[in-house]
N, C-alpha and C. Protein backbone atom coordinates (compact mmCIF):
# COMPACT_ATOMS: atom_id res chain seq x y z
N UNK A 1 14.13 -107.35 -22.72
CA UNK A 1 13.40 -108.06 -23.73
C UNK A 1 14.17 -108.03 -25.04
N UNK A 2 14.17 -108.74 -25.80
CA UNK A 2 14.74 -109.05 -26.79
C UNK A 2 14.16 -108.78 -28.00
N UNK A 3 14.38 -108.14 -29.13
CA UNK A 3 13.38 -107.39 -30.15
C UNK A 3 13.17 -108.82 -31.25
N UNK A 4 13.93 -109.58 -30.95
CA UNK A 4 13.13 -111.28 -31.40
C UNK A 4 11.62 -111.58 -31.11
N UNK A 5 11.81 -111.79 -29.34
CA UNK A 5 10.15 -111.61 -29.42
C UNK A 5 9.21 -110.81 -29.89
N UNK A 6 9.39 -109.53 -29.73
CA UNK A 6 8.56 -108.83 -30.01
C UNK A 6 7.90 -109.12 -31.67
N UNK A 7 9.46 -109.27 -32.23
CA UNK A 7 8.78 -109.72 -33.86
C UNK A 7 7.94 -111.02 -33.63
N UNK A 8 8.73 -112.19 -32.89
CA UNK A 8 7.62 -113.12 -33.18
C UNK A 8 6.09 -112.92 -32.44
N UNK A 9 6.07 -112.19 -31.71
CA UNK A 9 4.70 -111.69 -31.26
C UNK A 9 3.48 -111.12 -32.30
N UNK A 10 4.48 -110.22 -33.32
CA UNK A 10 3.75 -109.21 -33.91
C UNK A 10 3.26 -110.45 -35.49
N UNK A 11 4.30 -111.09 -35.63
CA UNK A 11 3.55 -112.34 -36.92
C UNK A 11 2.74 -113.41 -36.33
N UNK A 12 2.62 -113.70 -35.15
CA UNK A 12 1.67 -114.60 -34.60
C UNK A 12 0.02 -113.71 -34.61
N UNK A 13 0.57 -112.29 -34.39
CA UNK A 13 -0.62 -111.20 -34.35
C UNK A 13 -1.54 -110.98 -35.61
N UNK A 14 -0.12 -111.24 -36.84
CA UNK A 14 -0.89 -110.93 -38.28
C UNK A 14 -1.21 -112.37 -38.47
N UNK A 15 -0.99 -113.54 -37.54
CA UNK A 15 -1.59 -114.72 -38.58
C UNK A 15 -2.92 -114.84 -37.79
N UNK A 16 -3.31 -114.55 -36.71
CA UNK A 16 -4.38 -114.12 -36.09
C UNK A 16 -5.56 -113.36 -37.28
N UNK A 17 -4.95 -112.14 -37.77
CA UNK A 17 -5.75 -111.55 -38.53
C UNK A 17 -6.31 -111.92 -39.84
N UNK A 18 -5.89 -112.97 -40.06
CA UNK A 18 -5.96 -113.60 -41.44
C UNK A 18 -6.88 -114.49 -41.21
N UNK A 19 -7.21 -114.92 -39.71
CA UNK A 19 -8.11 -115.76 -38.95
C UNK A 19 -9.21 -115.10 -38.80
N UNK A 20 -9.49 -113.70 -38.90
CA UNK A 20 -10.58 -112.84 -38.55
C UNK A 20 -10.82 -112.57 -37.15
N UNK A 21 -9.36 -112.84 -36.38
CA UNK A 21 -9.32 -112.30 -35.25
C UNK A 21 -8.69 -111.03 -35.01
N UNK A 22 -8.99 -110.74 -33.79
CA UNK A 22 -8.84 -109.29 -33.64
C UNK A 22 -7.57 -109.08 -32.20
N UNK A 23 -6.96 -108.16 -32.02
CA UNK A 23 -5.66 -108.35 -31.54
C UNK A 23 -5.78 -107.09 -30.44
N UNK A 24 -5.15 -106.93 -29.26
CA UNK A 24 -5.12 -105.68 -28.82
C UNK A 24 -3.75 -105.52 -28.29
N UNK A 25 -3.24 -104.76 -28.45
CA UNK A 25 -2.38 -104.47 -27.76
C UNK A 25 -1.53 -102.96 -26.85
N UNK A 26 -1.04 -103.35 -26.11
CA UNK A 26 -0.42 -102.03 -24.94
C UNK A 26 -0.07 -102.41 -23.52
N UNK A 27 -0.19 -101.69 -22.37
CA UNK A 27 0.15 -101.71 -21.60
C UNK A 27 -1.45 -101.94 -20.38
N UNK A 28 -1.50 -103.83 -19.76
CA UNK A 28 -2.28 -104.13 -19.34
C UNK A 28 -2.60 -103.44 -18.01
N UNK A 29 -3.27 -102.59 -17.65
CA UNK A 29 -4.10 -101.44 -16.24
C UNK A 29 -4.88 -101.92 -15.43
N UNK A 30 -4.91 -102.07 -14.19
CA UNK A 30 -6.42 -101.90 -13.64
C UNK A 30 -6.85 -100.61 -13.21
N UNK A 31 -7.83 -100.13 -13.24
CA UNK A 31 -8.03 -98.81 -12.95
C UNK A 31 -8.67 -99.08 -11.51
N UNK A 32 -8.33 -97.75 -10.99
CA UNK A 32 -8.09 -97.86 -9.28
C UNK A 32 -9.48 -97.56 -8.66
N UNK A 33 -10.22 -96.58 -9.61
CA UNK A 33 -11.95 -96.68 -8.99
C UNK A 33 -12.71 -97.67 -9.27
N UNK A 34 -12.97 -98.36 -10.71
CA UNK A 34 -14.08 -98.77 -10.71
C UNK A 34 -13.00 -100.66 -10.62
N UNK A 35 -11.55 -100.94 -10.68
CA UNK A 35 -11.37 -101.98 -10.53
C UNK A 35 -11.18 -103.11 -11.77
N UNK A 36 -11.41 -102.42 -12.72
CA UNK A 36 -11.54 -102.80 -14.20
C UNK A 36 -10.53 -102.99 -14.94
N UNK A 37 -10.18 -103.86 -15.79
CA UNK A 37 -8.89 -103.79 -16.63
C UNK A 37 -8.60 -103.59 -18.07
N UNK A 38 -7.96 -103.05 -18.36
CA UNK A 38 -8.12 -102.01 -19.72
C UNK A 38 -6.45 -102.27 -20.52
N UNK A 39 -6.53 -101.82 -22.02
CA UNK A 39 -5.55 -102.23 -22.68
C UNK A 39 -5.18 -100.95 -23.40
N UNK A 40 -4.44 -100.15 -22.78
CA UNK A 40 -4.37 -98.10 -23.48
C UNK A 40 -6.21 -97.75 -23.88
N UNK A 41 -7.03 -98.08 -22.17
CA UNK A 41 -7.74 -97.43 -22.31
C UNK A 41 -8.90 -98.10 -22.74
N UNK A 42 -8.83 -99.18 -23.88
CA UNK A 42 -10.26 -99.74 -24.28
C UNK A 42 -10.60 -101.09 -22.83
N UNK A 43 -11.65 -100.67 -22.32
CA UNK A 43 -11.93 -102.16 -21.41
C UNK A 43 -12.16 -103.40 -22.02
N UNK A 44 -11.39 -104.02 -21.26
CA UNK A 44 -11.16 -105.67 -21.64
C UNK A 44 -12.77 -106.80 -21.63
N UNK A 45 -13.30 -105.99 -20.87
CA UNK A 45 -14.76 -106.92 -20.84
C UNK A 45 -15.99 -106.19 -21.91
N UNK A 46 -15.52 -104.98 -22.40
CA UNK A 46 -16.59 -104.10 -23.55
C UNK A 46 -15.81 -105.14 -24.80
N UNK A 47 -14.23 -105.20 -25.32
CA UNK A 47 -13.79 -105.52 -26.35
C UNK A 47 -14.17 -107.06 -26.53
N UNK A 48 -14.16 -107.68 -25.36
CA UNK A 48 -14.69 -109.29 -25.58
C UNK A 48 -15.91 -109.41 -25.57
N UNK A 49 -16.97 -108.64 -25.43
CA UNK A 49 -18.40 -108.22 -25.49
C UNK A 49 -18.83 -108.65 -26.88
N UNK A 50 -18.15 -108.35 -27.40
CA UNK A 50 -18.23 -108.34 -29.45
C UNK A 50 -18.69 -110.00 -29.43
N UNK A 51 -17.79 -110.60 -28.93
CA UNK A 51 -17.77 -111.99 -29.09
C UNK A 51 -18.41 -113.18 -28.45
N UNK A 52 -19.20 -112.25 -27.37
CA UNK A 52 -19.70 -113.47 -26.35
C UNK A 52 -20.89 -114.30 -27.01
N UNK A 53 -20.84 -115.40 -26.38
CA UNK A 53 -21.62 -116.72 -27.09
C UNK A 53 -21.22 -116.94 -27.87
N UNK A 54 -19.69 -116.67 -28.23
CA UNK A 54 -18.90 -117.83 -29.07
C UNK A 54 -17.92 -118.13 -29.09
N UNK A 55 -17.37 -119.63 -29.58
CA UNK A 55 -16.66 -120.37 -28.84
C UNK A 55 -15.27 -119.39 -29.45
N UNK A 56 -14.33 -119.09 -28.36
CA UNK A 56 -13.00 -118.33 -28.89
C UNK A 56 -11.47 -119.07 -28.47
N UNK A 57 -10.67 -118.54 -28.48
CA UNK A 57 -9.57 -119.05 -28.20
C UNK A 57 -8.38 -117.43 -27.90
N UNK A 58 -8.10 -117.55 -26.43
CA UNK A 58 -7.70 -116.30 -25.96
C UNK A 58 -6.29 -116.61 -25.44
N UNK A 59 -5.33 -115.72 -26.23
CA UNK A 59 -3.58 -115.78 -26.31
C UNK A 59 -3.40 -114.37 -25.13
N UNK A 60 -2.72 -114.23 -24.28
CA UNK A 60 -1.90 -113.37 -23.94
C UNK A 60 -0.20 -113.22 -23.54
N UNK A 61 0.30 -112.97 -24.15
CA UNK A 61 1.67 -113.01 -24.34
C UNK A 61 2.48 -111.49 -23.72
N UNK A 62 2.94 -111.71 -22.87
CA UNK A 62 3.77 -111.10 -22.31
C UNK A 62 5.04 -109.89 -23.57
N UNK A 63 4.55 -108.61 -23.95
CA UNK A 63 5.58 -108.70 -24.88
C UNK A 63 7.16 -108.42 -24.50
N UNK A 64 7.43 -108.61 -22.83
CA UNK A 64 8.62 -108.34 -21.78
C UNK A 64 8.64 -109.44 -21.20
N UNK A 65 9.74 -110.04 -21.03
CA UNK A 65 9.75 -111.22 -20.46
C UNK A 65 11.63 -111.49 -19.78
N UNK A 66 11.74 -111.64 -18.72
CA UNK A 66 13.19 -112.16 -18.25
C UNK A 66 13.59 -113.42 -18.83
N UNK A 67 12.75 -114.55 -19.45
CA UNK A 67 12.57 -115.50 -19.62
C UNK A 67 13.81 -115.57 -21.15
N UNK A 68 14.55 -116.36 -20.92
CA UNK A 68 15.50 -116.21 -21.95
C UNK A 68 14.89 -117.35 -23.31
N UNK A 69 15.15 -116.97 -24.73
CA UNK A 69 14.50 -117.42 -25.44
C UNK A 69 15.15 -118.99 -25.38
N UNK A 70 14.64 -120.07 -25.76
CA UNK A 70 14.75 -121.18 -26.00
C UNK A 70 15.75 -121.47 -27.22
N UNK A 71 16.66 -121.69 -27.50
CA UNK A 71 17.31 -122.81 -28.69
C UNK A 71 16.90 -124.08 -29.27
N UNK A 72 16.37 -123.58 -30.40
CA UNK A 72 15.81 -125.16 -31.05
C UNK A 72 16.42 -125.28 -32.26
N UNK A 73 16.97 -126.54 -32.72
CA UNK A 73 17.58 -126.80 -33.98
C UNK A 73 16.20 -127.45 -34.98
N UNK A 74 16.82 -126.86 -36.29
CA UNK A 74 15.82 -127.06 -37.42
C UNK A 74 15.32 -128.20 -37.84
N UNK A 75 14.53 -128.69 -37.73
CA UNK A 75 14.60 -129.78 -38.73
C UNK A 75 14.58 -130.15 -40.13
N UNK A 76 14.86 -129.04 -40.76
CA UNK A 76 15.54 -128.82 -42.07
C UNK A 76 17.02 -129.08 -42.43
N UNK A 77 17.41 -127.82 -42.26
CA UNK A 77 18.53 -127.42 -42.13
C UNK A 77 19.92 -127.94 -41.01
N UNK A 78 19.45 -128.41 -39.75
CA UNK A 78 20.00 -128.53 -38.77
C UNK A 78 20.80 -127.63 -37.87
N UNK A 79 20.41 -126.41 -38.08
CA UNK A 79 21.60 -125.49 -37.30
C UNK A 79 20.34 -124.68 -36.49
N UNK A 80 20.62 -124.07 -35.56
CA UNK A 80 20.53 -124.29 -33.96
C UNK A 80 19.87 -122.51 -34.58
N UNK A 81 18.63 -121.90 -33.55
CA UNK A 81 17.72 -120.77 -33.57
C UNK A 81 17.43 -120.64 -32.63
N UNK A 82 16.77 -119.19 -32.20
CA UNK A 82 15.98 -118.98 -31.33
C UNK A 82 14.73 -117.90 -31.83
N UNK A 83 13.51 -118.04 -31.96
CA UNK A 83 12.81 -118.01 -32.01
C UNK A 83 11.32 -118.35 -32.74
N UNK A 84 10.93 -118.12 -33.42
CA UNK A 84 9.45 -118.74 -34.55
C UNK A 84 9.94 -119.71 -35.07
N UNK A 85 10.90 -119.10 -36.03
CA UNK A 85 11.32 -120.37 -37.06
C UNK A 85 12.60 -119.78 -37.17
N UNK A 86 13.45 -120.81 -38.26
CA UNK A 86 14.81 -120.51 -38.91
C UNK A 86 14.87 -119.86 -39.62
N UNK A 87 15.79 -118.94 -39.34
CA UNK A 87 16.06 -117.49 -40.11
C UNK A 87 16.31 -117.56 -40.79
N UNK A 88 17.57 -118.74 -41.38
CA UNK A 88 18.20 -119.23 -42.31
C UNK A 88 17.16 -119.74 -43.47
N UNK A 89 16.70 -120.81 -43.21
CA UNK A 89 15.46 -121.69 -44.12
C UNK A 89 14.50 -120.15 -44.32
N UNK A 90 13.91 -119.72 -43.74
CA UNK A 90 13.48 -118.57 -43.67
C UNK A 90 13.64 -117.58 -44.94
N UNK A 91 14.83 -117.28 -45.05
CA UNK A 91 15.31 -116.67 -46.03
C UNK A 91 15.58 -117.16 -47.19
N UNK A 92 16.13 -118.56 -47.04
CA UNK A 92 15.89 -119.55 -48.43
C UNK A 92 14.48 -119.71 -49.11
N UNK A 93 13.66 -119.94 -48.08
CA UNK A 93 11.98 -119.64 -48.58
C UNK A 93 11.85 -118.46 -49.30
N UNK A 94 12.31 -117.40 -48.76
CA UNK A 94 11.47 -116.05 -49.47
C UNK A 94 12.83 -115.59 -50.67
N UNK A 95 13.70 -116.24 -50.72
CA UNK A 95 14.81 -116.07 -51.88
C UNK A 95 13.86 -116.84 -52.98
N UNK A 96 13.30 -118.00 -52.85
CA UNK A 96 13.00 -118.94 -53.94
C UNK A 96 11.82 -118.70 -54.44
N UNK A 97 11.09 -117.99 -53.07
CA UNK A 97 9.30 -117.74 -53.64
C UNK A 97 9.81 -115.94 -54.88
N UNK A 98 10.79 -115.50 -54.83
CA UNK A 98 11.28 -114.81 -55.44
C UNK A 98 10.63 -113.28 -54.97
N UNK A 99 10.59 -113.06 -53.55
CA UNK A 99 10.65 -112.22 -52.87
C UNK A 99 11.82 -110.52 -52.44
């Protein structure tokens, strides 16, 4: 896995939170008695419990993947990335917002 994704995982996670959504993350289990699936332990059907009877929108993202990242060129800038956005423009943004 590539520590690219993982970052773009973890800012898709905080723009989630700014949404007043709520995020879990770890290593996905089923447990072998009762058959249940759990995320380091909290069950997956108690944590979506919070929310039932309303309308949601449910991401799960792999944070390991063989899957090699994609190359997309900017449409800014024009030079060639792999992942969220351009690193480049990226950094021109937070140079100018005076970061």
């Amino acid at each position: 896995m590539r520590a690219i994704r993982k970052a773009d995982i973890r800012r898709l996670t905080t723009e989630a939170f700014k949404l007043d959504g709520r995020s879990l993350e770890g290593v996905l289990r089923r447990d072998t008695i009762n058959g249940r699936l759990s995320i380091n332990g909290v069950a997956i059907e108690e944590w979506l419990a919070r929310d039932e009877n309303k309308e949601v929108s449910l991401l799960l993202i792999p944070s390991e993947s063989d899957r090699p990242l994609e190359t997309q060129t900017c449409n800014t800038c024009g030079r060639e990335y792999s992942g969220a956005s351009c690193p480049y423009c990226r950094e021109v943004r937070y140079r100018l917002r005076g970061g």
